[in-house]
PDB file of N, CA and C in Angstrom:
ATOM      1  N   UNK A   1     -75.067 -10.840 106.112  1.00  0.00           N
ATOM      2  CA  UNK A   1     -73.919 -10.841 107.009  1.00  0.00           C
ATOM      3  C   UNK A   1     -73.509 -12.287 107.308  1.00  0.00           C
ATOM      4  N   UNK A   2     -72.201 -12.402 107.007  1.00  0.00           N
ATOM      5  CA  UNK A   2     -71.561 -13.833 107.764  1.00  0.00           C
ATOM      6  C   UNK A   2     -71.243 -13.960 109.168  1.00  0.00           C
ATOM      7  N   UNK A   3     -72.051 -15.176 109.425  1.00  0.00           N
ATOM      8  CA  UNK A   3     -71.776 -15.464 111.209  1.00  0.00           C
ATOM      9  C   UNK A   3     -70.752 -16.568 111.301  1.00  0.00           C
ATOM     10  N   UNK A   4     -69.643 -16.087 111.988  1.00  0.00           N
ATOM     11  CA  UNK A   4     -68.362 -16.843 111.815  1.00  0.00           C
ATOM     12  C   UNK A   4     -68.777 -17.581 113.452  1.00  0.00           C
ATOM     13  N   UNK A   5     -68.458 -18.824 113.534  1.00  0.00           N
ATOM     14  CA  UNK A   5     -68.074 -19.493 115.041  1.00  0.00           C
ATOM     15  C   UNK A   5     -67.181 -18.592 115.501  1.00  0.00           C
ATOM     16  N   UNK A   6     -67.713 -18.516 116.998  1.00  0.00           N
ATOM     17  CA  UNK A   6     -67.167 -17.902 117.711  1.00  0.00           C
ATOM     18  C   UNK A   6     -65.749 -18.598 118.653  1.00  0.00           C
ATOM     19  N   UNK A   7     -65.558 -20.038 118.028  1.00  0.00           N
ATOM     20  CA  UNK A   7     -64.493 -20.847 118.749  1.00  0.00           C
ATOM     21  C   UNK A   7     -65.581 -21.549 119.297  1.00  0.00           C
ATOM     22  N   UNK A   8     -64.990 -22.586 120.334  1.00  0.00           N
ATOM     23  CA  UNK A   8     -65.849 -23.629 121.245  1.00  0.00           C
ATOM     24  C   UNK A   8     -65.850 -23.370 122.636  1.00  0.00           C
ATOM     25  N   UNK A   9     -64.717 -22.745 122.981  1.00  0.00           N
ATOM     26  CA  UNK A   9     -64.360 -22.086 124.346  1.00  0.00           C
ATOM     27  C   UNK A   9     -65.150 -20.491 124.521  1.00  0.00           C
ATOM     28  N   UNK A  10     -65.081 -19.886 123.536  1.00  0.00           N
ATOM     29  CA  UNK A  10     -66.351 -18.489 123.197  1.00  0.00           C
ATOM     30  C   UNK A  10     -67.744 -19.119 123.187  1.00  0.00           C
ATOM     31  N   UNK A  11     -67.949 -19.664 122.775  1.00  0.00           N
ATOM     32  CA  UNK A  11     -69.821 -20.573 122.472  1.00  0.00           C
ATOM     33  C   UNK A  11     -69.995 -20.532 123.744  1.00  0.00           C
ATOM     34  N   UNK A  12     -71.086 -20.867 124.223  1.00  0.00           N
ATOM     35  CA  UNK A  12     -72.233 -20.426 124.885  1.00  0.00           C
ATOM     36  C   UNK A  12     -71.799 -22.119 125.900  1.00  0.00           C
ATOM     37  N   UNK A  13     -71.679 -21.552 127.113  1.00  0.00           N
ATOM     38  CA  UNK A  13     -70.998 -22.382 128.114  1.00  0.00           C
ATOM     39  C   UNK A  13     -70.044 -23.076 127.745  1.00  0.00           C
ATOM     40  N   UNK A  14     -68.811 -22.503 127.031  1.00  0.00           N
ATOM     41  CA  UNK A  14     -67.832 -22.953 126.779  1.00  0.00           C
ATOM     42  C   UNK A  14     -68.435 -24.262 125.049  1.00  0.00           C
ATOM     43  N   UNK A  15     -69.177 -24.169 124.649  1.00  0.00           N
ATOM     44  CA  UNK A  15     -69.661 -25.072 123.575  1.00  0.00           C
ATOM     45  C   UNK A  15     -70.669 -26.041 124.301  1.00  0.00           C
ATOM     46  N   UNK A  16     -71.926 -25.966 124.607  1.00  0.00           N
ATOM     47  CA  UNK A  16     -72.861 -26.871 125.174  1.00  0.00           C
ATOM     48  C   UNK A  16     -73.941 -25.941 124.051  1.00  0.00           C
ATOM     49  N   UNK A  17     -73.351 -26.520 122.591  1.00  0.00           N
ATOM     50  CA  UNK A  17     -74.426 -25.760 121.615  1.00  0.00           C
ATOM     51  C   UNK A  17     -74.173 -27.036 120.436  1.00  0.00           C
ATOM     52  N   UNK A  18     -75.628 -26.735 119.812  1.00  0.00           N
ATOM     53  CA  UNK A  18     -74.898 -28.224 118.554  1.00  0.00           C
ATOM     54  C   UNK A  18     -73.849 -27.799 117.662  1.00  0.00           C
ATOM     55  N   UNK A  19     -73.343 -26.266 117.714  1.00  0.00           N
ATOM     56  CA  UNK A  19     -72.217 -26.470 117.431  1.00  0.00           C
ATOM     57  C   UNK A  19     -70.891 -27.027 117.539  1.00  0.00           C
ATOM     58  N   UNK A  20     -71.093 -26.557 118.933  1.00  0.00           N
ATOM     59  CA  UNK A  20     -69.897 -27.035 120.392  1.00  0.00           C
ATOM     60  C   UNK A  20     -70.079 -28.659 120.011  1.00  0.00           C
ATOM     61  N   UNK A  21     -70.689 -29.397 119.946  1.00  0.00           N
ATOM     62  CA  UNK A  21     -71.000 -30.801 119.796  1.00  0.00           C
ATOM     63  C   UNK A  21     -70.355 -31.356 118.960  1.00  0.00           C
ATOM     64  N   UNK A  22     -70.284 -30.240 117.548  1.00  0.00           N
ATOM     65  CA  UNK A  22     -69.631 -31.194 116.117  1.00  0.00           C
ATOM     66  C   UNK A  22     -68.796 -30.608 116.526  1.00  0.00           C
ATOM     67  N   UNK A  23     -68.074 -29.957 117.107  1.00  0.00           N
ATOM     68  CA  UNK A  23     -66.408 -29.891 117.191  1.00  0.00           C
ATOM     69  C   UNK A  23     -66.071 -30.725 118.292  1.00  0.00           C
ATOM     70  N   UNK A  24     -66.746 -30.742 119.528  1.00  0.00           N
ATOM     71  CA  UNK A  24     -66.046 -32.144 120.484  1.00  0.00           C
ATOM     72  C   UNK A  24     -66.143 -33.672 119.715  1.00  0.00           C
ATOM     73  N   UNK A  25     -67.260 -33.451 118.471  1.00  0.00           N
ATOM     74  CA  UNK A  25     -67.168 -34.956 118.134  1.00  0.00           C
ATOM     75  C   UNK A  25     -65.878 -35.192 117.155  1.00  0.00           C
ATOM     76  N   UNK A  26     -66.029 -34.090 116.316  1.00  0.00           N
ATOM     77  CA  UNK A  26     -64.607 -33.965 115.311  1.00  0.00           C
ATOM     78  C   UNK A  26     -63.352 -34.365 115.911  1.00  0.00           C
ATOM     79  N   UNK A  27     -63.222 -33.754 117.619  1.00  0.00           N
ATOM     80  CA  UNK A  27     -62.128 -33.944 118.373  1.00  0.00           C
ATOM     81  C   UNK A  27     -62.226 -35.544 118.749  1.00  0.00           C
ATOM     82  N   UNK A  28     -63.332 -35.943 118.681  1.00  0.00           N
ATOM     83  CA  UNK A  28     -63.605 -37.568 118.776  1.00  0.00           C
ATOM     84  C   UNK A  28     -62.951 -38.100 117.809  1.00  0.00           C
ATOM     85  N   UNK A  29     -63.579 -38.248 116.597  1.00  0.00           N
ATOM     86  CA  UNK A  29     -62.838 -38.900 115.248  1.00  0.00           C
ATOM     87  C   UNK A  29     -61.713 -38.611 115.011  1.00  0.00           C
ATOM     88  N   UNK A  30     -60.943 -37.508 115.548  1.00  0.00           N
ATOM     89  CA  UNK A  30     -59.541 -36.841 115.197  1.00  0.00           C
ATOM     90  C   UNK A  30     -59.853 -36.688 113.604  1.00  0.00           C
ATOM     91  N   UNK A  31     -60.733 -35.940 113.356  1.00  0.00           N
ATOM     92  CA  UNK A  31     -61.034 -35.012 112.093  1.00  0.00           C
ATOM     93  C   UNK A  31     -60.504 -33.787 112.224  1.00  0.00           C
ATOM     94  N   UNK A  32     -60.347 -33.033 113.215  1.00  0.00           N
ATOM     95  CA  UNK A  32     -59.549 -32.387 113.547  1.00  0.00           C
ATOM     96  C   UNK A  32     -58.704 -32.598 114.832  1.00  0.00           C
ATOM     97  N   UNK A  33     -57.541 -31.442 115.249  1.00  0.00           N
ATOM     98  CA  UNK A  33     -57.002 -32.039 116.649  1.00  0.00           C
ATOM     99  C   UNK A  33     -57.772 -30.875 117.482  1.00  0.00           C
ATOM    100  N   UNK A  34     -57.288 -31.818 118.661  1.00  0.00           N
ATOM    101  CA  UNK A  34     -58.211 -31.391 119.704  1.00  0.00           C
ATOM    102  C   UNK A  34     -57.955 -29.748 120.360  1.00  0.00           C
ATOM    103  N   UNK A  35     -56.344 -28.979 119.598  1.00  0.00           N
ATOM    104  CA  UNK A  35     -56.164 -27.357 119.395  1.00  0.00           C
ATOM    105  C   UNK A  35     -57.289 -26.962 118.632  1.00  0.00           C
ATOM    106  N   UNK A  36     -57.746 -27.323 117.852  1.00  0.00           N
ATOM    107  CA  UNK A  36     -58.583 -26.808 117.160  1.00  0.00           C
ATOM    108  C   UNK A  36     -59.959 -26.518 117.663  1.00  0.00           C
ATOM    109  N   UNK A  37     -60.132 -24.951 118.101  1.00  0.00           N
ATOM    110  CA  UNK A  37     -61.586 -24.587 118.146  1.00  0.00           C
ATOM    111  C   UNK A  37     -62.454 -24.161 117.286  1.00  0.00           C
ATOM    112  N   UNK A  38     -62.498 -24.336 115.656  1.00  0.00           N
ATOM    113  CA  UNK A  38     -62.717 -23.698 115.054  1.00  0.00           C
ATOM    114  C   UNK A  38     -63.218 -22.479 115.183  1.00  0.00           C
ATOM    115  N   UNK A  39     -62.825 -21.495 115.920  1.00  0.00           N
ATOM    116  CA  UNK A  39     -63.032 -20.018 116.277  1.00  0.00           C
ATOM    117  C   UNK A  39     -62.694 -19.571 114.708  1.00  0.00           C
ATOM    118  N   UNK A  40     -63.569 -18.745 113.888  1.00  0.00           N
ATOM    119  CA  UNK A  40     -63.651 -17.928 113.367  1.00  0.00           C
ATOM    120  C   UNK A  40     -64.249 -18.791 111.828  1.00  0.00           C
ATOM    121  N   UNK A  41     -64.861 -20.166 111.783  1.00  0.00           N
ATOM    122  CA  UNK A  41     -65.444 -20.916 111.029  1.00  0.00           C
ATOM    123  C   UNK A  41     -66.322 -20.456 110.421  1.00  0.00           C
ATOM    124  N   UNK A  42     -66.529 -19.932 109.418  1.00  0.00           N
ATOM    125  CA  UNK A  42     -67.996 -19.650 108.549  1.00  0.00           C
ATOM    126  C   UNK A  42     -69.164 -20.978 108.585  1.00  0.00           C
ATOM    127  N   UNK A  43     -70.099 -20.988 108.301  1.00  0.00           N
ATOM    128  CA  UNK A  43     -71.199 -21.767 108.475  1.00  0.00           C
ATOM    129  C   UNK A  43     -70.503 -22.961 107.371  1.00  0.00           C
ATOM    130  N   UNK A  44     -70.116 -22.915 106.170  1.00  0.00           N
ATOM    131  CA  UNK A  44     -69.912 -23.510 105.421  1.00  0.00           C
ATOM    132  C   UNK A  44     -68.858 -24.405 106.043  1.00  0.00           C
ATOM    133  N   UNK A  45     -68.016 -24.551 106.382  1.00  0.00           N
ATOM    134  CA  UNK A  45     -66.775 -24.492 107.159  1.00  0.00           C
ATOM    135  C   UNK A  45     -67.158 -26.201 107.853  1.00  0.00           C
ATOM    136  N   UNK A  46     -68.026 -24.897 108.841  1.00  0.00           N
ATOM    137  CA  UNK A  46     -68.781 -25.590 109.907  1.00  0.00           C
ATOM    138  C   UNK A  46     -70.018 -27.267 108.987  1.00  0.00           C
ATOM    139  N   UNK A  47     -70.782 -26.533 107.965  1.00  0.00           N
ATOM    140  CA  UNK A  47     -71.301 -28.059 107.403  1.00  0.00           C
ATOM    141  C   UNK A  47     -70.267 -28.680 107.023  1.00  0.00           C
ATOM    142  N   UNK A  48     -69.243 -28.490 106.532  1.00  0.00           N
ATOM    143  CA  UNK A  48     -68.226 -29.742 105.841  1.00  0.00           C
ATOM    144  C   UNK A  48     -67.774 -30.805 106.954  1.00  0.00           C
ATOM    145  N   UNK A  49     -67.505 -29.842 108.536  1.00  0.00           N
ATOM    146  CA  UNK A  49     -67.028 -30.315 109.429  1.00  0.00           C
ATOM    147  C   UNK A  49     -67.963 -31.487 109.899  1.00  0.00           C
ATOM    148  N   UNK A  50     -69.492 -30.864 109.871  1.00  0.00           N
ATOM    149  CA  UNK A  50     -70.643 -31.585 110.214  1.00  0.00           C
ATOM    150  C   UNK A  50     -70.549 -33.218 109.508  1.00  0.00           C
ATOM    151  N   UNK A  51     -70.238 -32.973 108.161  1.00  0.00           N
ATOM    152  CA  UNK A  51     -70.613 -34.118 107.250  1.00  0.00           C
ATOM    153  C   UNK A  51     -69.817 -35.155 107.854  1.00  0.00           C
ATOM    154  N   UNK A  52     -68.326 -35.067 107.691  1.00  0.00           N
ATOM    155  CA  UNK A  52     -67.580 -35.463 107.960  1.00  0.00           C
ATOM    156  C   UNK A  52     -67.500 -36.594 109.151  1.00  0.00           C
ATOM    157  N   UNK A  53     -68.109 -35.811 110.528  1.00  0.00           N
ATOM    158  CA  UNK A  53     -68.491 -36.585 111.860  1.00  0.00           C
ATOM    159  C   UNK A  53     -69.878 -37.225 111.423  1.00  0.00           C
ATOM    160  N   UNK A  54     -70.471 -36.692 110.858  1.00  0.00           N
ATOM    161  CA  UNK A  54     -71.940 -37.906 110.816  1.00  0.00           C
ATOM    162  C   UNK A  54     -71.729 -38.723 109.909  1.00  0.00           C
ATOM    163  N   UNK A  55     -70.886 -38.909 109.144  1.00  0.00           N
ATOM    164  CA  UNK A  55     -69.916 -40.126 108.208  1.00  0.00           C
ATOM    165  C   UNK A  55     -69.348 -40.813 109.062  1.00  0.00           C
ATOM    166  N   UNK A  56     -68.799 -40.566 110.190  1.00  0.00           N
ATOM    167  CA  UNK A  56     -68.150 -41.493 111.712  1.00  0.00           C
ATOM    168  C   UNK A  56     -69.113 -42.089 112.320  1.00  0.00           C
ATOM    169  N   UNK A  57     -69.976 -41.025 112.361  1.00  0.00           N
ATOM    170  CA  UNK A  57     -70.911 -41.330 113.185  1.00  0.00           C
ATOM    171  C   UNK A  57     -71.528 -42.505 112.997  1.00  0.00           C
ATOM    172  N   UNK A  58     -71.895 -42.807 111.823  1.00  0.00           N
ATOM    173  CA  UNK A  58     -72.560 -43.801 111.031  1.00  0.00           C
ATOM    174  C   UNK A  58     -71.813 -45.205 111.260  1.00  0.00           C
ATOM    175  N   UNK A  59     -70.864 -45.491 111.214  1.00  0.00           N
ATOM    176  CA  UNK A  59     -70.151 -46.751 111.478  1.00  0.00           C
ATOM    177  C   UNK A  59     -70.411 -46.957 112.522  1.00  0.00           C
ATOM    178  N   UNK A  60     -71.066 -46.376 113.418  1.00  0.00           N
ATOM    179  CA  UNK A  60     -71.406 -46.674 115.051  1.00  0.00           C
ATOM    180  C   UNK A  60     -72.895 -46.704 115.041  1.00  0.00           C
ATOM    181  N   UNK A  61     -73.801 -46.251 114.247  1.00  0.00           N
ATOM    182  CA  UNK A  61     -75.205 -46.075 114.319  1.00  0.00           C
ATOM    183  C   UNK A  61     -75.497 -44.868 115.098  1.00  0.00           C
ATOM    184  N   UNK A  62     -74.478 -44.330 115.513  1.00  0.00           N
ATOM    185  CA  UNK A  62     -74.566 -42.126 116.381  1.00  0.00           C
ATOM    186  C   UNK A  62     -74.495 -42.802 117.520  1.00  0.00           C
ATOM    187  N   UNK A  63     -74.277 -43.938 117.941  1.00  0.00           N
ATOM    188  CA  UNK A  63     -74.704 -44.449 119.528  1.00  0.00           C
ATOM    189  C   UNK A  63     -73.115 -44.576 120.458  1.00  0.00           C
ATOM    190  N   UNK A  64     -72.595 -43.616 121.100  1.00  0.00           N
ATOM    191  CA  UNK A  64     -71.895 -43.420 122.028  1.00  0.00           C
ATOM    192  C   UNK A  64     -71.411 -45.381 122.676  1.00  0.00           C
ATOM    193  N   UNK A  65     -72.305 -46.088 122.783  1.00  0.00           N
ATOM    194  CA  UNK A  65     -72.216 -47.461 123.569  1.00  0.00           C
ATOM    195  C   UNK A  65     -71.696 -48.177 122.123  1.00  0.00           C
ATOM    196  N   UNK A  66     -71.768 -47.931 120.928  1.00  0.00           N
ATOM    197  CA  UNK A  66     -70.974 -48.653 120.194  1.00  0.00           C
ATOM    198  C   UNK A  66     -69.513 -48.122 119.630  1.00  0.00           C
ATOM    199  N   UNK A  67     -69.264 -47.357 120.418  1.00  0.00           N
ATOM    200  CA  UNK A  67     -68.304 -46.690 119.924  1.00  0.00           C
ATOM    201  C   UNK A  67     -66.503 -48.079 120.310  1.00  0.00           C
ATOM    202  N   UNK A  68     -65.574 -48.270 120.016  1.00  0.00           N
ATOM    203  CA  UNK A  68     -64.791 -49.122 119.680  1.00  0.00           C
ATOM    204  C   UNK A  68     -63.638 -48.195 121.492  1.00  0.00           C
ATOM    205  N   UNK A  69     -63.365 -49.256 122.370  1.00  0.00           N
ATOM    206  CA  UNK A  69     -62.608 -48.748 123.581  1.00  0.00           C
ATOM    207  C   UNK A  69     -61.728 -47.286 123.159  1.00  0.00           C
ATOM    208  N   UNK A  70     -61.024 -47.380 121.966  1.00  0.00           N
ATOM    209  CA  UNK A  70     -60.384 -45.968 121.997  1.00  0.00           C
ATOM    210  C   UNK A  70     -60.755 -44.564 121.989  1.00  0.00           C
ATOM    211  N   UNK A  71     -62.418 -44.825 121.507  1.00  0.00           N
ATOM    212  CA  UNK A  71     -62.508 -43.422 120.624  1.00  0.00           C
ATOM    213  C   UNK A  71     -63.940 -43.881 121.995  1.00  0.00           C
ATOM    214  N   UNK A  72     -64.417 -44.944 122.296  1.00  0.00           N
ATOM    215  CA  UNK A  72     -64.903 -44.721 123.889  1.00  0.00           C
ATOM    216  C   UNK A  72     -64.582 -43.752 125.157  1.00  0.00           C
ATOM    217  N   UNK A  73     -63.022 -44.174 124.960  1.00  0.00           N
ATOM    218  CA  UNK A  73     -62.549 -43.498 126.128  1.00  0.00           C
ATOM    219  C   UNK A  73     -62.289 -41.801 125.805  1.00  0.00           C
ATOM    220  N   UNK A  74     -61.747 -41.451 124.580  1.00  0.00           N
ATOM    221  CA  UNK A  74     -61.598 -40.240 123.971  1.00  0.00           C
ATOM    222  C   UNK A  74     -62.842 -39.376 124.229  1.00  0.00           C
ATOM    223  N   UNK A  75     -64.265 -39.859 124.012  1.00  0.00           N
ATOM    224  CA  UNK A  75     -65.645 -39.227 123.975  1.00  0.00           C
ATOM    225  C   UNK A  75     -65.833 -39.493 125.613  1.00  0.00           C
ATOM    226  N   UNK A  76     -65.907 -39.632 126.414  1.00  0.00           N
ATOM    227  CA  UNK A  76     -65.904 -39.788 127.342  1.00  0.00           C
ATOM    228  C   UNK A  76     -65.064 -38.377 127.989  1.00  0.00           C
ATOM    229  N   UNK A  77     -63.856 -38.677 128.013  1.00  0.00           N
ATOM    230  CA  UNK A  77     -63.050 -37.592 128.541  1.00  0.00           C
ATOM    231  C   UNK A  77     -63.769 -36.375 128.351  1.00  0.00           C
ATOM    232  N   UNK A  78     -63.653 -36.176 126.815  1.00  0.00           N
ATOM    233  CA  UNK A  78     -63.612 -34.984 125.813  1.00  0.00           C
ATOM    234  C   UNK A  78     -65.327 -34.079 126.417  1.00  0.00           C
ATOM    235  N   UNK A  79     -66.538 -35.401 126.241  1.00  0.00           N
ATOM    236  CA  UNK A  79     -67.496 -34.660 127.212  1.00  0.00           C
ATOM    237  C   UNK A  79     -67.250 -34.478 128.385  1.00  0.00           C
ATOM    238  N   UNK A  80     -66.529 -35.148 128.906  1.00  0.00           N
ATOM    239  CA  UNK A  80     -66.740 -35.338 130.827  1.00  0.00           C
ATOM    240  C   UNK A  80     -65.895 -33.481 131.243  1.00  0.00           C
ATOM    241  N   UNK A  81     -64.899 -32.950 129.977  1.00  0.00           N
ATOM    242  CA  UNK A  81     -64.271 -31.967 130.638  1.00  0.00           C
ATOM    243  C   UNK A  81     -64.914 -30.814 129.718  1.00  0.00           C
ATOM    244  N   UNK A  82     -65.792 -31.274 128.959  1.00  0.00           N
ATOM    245  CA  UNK A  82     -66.743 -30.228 128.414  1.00  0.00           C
ATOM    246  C   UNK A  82     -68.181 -30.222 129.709  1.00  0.00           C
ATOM    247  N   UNK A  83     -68.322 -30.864 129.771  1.00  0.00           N
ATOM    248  CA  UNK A  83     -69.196 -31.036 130.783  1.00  0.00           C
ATOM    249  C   UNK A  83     -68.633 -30.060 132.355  1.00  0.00           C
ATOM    250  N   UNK A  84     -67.690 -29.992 132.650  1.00  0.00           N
ATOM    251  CA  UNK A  84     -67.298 -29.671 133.872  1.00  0.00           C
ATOM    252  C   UNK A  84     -66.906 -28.070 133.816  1.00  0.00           C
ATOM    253  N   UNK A  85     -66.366 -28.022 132.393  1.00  0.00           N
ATOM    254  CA  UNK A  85     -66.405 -26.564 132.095  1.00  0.00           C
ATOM    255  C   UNK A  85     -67.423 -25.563 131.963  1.00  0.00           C
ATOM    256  N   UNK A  86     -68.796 -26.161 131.421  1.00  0.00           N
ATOM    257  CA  UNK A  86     -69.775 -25.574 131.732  1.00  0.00           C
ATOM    258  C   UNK A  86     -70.095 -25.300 132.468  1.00  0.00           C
ATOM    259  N   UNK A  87     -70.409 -26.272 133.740  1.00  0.00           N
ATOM    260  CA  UNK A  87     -70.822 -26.140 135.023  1.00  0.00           C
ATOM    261  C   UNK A  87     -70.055 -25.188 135.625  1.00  0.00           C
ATOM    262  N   UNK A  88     -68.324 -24.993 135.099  1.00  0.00           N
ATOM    263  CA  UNK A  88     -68.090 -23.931 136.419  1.00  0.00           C
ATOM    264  C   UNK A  88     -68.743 -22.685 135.730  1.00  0.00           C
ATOM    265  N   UNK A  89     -69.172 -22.292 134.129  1.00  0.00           N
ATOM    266  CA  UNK A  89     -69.529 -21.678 133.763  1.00  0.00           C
ATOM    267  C   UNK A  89     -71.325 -21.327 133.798  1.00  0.00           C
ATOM    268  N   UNK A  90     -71.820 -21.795 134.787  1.00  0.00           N
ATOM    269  CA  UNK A  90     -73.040 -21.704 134.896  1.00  0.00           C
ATOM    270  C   UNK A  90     -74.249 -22.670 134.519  1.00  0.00           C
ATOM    271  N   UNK A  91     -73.557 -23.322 133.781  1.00  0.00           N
ATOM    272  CA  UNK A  91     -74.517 -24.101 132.537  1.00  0.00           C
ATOM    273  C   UNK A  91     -75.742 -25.213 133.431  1.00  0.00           C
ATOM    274  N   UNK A  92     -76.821 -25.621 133.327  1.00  0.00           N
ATOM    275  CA  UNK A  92     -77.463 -25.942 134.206  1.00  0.00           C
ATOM    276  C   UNK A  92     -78.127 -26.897 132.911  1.00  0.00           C
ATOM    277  N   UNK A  93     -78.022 -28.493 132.796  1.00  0.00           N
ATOM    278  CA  UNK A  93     -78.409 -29.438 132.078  1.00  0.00           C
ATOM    279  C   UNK A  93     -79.917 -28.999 132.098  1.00  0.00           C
ATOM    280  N   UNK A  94     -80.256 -29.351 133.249  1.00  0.00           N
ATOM    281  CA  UNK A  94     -81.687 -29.052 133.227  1.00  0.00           C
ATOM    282  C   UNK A  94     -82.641 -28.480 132.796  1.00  0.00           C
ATOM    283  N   UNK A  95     -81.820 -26.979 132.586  1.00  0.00           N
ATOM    284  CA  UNK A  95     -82.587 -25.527 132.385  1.00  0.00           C
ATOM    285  C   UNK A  95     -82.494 -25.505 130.863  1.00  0.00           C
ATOM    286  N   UNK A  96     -81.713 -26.176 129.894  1.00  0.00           N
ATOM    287  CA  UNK A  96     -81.204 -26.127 128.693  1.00  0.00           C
ATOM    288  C   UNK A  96     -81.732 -26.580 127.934  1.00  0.00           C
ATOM    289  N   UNK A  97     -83.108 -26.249 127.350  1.00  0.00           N
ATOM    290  CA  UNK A  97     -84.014 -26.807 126.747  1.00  0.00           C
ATOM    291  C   UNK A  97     -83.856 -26.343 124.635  1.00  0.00           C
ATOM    292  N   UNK A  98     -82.841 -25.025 124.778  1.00  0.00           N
ATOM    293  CA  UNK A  98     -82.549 -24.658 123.426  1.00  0.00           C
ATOM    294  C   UNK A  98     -82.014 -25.596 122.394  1.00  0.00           C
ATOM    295  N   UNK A  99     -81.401 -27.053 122.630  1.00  0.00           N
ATOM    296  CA  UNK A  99     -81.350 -27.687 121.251  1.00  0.00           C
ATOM    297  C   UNK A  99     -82.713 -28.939 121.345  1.00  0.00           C
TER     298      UNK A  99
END
């Protein structure tokens, strides 16, 4: 059976999953736009998307503090209102030991 993404806004506190992650980072790099939840992504889909951001990723060393003021401020936002959406959705940093 194929397990399609369920979107990022369907995922599990609104996307606080390492899925949810490569699509807020994708929305980082503008690999994709930020409409895009990939809701209904096959796994395959989903690795191409993967590659893609850890190819970004890499010009930074994955480290958020080297990231260049634009795509600083972009990752910032992009978690800060992923972050807030969870919380009204229950999500508890603490308790979240699944990735």
């Amino acid at each position: 059976m194929n397990h399609l993404y369920p979107g990022l806004f369907d995922d599990q506190y609104g996307g606080m999953t390492h899925l949810g992650q490569i699509v807020k980072d994708a929305w980082v790099f503008g690999v994709i736009p930020e409409t895009e939840t990939c809701k209904g992504w096959t796994p395959a889909q989903m690795q191409v998307l993967y590659d893609k951001i850890s190819t970004e990723w890499e010009k930074y060393a994955h480290l958020p503090s080297r990231l260049p003021p634009d795509l600083s401020e972009r990752h910032a936002r992009i978690h800060n209102e992923a972050i807030a959406r969870a919380r009204a959705l229950g999500w508890d940093a603490a308790l979240d030991d699944s990735d």
